[in-house]
C-alpha atoms as a PDB file:
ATOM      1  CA  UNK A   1       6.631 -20.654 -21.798  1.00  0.00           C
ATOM      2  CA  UNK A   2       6.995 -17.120 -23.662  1.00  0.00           C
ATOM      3  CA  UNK A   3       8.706 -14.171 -22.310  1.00  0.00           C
ATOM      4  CA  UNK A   4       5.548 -12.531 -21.462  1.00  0.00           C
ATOM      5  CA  UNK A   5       4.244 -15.598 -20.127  1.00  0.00           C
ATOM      6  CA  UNK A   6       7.568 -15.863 -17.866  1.00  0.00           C
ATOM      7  CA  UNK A   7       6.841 -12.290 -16.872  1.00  0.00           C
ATOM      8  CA  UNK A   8       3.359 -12.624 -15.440  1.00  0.00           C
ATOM      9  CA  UNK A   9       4.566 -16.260 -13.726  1.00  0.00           C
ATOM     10  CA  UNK A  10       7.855 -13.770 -11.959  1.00  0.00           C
ATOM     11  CA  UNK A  11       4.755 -11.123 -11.286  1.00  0.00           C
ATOM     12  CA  UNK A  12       2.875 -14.072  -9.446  1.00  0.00           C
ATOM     13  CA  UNK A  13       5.481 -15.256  -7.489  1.00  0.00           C
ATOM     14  CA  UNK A  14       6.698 -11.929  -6.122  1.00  0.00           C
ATOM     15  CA  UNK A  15       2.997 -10.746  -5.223  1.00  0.00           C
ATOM     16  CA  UNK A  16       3.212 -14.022  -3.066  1.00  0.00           C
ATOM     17  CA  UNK A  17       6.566 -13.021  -1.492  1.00  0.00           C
ATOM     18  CA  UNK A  18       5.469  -9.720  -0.480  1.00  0.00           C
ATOM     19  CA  UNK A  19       1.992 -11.366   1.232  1.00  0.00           C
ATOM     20  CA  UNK A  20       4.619 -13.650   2.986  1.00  0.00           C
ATOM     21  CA  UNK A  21       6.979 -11.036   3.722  1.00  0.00           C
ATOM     22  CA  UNK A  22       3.807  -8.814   5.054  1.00  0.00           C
ATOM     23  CA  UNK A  23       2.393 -11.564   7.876  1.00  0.00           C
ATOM     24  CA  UNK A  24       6.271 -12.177   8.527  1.00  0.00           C
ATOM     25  CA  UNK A  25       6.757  -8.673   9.455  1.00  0.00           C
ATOM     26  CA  UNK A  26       3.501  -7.943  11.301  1.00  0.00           C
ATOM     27  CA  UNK A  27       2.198  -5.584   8.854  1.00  0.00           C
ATOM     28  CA  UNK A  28      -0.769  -8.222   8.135  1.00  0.00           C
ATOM     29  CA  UNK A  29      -2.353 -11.117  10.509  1.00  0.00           C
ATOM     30  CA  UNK A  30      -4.655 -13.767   8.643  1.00  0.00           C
ATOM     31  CA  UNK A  31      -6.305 -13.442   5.660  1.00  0.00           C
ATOM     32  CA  UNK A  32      -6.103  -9.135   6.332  1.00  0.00           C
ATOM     33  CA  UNK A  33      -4.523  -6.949   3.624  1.00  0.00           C
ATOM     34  CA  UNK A  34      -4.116  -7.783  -0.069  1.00  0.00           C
ATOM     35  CA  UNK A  35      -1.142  -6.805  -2.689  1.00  0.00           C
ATOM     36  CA  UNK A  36      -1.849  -6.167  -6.555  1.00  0.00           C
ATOM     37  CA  UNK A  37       0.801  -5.652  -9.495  1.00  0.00           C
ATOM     38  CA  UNK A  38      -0.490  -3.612 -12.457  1.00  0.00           C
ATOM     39  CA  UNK A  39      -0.742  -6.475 -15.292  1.00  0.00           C
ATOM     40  CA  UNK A  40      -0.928  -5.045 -19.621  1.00  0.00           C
ATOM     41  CA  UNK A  41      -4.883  -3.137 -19.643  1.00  0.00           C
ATOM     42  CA  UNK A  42      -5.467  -4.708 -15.880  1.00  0.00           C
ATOM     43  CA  UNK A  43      -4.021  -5.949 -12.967  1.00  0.00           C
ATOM     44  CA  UNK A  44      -2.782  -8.863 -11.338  1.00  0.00           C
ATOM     45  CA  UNK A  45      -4.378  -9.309  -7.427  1.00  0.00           C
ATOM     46  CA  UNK A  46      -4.147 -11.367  -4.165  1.00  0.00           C
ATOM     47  CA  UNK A  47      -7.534 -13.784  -4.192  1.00  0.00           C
ATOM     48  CA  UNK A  48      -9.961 -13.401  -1.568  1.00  0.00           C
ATOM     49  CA  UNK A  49     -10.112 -14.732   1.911  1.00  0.00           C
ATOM     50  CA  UNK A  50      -6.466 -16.847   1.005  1.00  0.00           C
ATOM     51  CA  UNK A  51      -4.000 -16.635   4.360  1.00  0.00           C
ATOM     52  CA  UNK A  52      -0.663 -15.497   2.876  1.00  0.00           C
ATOM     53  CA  UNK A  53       0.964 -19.166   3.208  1.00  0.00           C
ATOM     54  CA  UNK A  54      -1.149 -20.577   1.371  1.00  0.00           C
ATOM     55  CA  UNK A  55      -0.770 -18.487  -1.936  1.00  0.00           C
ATOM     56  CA  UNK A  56       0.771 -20.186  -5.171  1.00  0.00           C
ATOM     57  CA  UNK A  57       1.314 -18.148  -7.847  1.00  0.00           C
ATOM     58  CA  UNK A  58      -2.010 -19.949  -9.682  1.00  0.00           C
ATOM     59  CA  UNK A  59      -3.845 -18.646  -7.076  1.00  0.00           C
ATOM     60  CA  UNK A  60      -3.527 -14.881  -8.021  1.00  0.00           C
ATOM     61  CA  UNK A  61      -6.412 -13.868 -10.062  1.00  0.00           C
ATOM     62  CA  UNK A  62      -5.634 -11.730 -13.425  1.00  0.00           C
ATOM     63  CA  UNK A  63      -8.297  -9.035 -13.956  1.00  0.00           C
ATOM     64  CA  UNK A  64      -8.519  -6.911 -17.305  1.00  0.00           C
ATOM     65  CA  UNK A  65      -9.380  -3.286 -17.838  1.00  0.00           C
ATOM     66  CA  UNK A  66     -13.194  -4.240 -16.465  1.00  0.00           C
ATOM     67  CA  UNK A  67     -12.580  -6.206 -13.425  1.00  0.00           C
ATOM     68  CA  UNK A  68     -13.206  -9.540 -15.229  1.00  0.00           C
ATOM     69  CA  UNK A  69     -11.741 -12.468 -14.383  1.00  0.00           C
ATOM     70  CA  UNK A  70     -10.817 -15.898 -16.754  1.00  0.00           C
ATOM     71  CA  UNK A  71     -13.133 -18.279 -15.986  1.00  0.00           C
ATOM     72  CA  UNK A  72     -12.454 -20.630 -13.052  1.00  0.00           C
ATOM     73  CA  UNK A  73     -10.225 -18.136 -11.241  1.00  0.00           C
ATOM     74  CA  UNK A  74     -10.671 -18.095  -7.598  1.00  0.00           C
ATOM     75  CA  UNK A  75     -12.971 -14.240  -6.389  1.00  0.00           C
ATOM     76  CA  UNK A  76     -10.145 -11.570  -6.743  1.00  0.00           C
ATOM     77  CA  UNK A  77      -9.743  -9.525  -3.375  1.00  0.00           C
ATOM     78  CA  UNK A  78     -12.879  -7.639  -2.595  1.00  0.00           C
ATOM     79  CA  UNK A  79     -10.482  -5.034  -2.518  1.00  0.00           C
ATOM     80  CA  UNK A  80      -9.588  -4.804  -6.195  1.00  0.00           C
ATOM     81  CA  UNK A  81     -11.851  -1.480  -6.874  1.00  0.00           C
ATOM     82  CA  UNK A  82      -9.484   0.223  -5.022  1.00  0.00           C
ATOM     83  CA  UNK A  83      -6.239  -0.895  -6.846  1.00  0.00           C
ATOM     84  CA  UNK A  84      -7.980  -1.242 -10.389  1.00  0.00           C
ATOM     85  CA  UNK A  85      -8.843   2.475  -9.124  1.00  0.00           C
ATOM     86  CA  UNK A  86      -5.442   3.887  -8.632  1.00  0.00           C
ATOM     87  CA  UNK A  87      -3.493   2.405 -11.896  1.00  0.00           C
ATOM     88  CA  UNK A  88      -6.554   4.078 -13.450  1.00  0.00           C
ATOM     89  CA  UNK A  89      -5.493   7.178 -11.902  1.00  0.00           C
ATOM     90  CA  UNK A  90      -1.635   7.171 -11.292  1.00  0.00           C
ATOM     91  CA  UNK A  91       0.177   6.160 -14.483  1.00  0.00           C
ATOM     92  CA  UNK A  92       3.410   6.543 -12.460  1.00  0.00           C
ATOM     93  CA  UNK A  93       2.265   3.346  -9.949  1.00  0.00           C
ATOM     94  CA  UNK A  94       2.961  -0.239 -10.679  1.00  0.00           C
ATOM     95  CA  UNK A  95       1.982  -1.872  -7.895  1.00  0.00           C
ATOM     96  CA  UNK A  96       0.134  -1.178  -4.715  1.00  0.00           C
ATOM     97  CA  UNK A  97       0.296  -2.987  -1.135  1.00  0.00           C
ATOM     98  CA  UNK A  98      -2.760  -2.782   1.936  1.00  0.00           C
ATOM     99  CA  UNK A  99      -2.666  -3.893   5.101  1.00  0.00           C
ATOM    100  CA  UNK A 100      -3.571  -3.273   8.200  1.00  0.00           C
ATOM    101  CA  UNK A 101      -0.436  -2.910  10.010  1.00  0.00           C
ATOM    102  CA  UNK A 102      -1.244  -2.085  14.266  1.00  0.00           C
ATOM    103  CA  UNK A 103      -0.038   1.304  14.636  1.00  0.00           C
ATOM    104  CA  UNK A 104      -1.005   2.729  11.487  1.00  0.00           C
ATOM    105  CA  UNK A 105      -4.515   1.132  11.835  1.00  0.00           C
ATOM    106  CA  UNK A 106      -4.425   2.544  15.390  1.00  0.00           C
ATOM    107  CA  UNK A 107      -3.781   5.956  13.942  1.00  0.00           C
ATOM    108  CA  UNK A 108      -6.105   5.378  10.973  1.00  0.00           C
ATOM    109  CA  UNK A 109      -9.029   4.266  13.434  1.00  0.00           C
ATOM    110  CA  UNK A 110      -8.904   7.546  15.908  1.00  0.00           C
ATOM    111  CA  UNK A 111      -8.305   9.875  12.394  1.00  0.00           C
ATOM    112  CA  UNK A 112      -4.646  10.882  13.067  1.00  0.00           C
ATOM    113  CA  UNK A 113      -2.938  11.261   9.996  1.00  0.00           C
ATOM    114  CA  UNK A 114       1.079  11.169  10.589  1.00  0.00           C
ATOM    115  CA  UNK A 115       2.610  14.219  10.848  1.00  0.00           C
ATOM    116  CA  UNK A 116       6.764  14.937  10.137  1.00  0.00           C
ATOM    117  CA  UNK A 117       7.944  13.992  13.726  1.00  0.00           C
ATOM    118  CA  UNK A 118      10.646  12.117  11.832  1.00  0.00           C
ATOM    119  CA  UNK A 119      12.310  12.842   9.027  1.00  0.00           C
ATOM    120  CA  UNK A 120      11.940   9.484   7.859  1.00  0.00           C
ATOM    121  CA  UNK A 121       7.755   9.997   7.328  1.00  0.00           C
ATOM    122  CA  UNK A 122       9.488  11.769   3.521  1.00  0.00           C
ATOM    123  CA  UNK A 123       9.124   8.356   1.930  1.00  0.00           C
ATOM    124  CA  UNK A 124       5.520   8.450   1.974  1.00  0.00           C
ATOM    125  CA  UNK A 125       6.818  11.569  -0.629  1.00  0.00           C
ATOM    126  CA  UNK A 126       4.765  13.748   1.696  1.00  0.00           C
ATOM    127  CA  UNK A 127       5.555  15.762   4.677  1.00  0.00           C
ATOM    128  CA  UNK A 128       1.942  14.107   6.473  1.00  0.00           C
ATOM    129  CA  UNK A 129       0.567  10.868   5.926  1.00  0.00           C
ATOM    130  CA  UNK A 130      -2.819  12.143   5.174  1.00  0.00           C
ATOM    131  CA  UNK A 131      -6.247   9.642   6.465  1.00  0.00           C
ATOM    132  CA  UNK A 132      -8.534   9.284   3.779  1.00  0.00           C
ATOM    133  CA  UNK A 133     -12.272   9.402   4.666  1.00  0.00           C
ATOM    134  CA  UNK A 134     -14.474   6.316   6.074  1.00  0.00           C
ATOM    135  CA  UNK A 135     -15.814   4.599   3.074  1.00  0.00           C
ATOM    136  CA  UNK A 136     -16.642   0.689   3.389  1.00  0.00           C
ATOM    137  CA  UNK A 137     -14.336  -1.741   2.146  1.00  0.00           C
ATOM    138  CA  UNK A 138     -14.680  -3.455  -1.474  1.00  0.00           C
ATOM    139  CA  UNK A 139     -16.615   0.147  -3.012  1.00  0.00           C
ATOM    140  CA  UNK A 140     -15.957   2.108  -5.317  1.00  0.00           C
ATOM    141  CA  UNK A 141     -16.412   5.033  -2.905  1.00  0.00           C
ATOM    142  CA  UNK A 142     -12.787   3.610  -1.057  1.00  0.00           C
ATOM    143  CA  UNK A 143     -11.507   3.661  -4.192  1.00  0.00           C
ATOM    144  CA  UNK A 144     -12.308   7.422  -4.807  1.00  0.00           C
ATOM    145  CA  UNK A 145     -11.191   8.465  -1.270  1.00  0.00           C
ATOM    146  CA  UNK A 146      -7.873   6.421  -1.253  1.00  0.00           C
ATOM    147  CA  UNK A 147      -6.776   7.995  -4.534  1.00  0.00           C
ATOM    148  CA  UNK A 148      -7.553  11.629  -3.300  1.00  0.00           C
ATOM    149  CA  UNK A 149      -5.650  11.181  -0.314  1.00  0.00           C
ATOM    150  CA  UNK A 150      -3.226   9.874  -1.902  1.00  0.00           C
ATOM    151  CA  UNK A 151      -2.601  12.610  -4.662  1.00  0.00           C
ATOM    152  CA  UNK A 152       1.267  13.063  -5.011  1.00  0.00           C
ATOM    153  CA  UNK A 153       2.421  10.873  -2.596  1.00  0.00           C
ATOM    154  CA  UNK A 154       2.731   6.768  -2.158  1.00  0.00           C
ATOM    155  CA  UNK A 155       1.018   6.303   1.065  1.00  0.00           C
ATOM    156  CA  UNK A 156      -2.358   7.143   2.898  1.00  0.00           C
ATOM    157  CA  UNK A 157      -4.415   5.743   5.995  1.00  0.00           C
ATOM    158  CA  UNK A 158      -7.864   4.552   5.570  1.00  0.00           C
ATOM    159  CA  UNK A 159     -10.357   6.071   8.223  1.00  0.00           C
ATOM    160  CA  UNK A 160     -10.932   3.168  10.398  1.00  0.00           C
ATOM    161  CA  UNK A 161      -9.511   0.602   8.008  1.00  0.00           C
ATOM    162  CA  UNK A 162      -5.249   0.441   7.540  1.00  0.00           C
ATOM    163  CA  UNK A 163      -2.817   1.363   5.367  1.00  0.00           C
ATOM    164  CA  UNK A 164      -2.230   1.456   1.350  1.00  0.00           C
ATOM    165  CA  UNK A 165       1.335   2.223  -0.253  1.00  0.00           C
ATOM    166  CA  UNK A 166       2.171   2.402  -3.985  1.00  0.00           C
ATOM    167  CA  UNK A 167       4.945   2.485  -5.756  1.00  0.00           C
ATOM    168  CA  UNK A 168       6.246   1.876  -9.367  1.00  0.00           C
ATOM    169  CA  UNK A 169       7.773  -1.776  -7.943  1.00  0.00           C
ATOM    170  CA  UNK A 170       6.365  -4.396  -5.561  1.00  0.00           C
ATOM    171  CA  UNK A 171       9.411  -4.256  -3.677  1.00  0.00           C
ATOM    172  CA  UNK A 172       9.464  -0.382  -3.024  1.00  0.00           C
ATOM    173  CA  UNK A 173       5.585  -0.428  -2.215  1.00  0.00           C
ATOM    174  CA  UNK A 174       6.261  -2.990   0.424  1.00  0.00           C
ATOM    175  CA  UNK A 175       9.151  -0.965   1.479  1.00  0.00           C
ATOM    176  CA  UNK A 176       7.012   2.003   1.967  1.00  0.00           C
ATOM    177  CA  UNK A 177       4.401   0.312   4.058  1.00  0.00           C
ATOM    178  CA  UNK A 178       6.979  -1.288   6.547  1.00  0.00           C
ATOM    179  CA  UNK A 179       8.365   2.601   7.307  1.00  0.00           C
ATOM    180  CA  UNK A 180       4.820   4.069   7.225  1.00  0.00           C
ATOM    181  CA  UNK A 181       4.164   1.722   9.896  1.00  0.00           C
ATOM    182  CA  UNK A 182       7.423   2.637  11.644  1.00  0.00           C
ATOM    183  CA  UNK A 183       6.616   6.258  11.911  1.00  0.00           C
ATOM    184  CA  UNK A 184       2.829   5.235  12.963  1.00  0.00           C
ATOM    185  CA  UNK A 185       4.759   3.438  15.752  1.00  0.00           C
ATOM    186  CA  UNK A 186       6.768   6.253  16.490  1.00  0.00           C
ATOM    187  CA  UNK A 187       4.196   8.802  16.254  1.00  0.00           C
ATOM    188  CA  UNK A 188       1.729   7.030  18.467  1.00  0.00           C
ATOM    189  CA  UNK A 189       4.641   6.697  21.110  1.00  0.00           C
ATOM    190  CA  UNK A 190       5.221  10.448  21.213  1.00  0.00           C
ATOM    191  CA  UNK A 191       1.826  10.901  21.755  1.00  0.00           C
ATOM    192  CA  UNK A 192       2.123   8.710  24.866  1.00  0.00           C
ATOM    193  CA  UNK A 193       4.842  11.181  26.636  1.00  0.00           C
ATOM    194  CA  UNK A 194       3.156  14.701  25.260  1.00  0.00           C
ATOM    195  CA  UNK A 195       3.484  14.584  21.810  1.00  0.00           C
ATOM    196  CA  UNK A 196       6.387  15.128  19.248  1.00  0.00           C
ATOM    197  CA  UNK A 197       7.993  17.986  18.286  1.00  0.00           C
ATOM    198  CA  UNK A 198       7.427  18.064  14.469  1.00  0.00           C
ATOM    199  CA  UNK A 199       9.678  19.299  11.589  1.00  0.00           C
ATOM    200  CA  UNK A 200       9.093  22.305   9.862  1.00  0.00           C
ATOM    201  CA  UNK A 201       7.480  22.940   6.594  1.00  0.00           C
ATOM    202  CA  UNK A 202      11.214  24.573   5.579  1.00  0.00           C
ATOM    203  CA  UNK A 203      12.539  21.464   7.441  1.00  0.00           C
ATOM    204  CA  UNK A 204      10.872  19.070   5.633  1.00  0.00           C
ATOM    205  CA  UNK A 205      11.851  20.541   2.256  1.00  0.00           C
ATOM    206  CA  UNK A 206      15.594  20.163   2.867  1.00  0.00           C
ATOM    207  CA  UNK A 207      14.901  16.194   3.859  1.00  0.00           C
ATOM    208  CA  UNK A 208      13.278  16.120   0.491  1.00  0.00           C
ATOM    209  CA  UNK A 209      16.474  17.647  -1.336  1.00  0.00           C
ATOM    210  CA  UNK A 210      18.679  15.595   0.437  1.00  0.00           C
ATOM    211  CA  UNK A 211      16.705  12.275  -0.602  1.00  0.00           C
ATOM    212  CA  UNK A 212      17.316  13.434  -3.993  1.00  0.00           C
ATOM    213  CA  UNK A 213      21.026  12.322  -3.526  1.00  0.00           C
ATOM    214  CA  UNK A 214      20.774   9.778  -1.122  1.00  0.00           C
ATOM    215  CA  UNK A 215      21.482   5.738  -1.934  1.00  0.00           C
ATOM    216  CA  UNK A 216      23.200   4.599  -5.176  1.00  0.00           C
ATOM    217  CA  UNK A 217      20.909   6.360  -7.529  1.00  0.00           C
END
């Protein structure tokens, strides 16, 4: 096996891990939610309608810069607009996560995007977690919508859908998605007992500065 070829087979095998790691979680339930890695000109992306254990790294389809797949690969997600969508438009994203975690769906399905009433919502690299509009799954529409809402930052909700984080690693994407859902959680709480007390704009720009030296660099 060649280097690149061991590089796509590594690819493969950690998409599966984060599906895994998603059910295992309870960001995803069933066959819900798919994860892509950006591949060379195209991507590499969860099949359709496949529960999470039981992926094999075979299983993920590979899809060039057109959305075509080799022949005899099982249907890619019916999801893959929206993630051939965003490497097309965000050079600085490598790989891109979905699901539809409960309290961010929850959020996503009354049009409550997540405002800063914890400091933690900064990883989404916004101070709100902004709701992109209703569009139906698998178009090209959701594409267009996700990536707007998602313009400078690595998360959005999807009116009525769930959740999509991106990131430049697989690991950091999933990462995302798990806190996005945390502050969903903790947001939807608040609201429960009168609502939160949110962070200021000038708030919310010293959490940024301080990320900038936070962790092991």
């Amino acid at each position: 096996m060649s280097e690149t070829q061991d590089q796509e087979q590594a690819l493969r095998e950690a998409i599966c891990a984060v599906m895994r790691a998603m059910e295992q979680r309870g960001l995803n339930r069933g066959t819900s939610g798919n994860v892509s890695a950006r591949w060379g000109d195209g991507l590499l992306v969860t099949p359709s309608g496949v529960p999470a254990q039981d992926l094999t790294p075979q299983s993920i389809v590979r899809l060039d810069a057109a959305g075509a797949a080799p022949e005899g690969a099982l249907r890619p997600s019916s999801e893959w607009r929206m993630h051939a969508g965003l490497y097309a438009r965000r050079s600085d994203v490598n790989a891109v996560v979905h699901c539809h975690s409960r309290y961010a769906t929850i959020l996503a399905c009354a049009g409550r995007p997540i405002p800063p009433a914890h400091y933690m919502i900064s990883v989404s690299g916004k101070a709100t977690v902004p709701v992109a509009p209703y569009q139906p799954f698998g178009t090209a529409a959701l594409a267009d919508t996700a990536a707007i809402a998602l313009e400078g930052g690595y998360a959005c909700l999807l009116a009525n859908h769930g959740l999509v984080a991106v990131s430049k690693t697989l690991g950091r994407a999933l990462a995302i998605a798990e806190e996005v859902e945390e502050q969903a959680a903790v947001y939807h709480g608040a609201l429960a007992i009168g609502g939160p007390n949110l962070l200021s704009e000038a708030q919310m720009a010293d959490i940024f500065q301080r990320f900038k030296d936070y962790g092991q660099g």
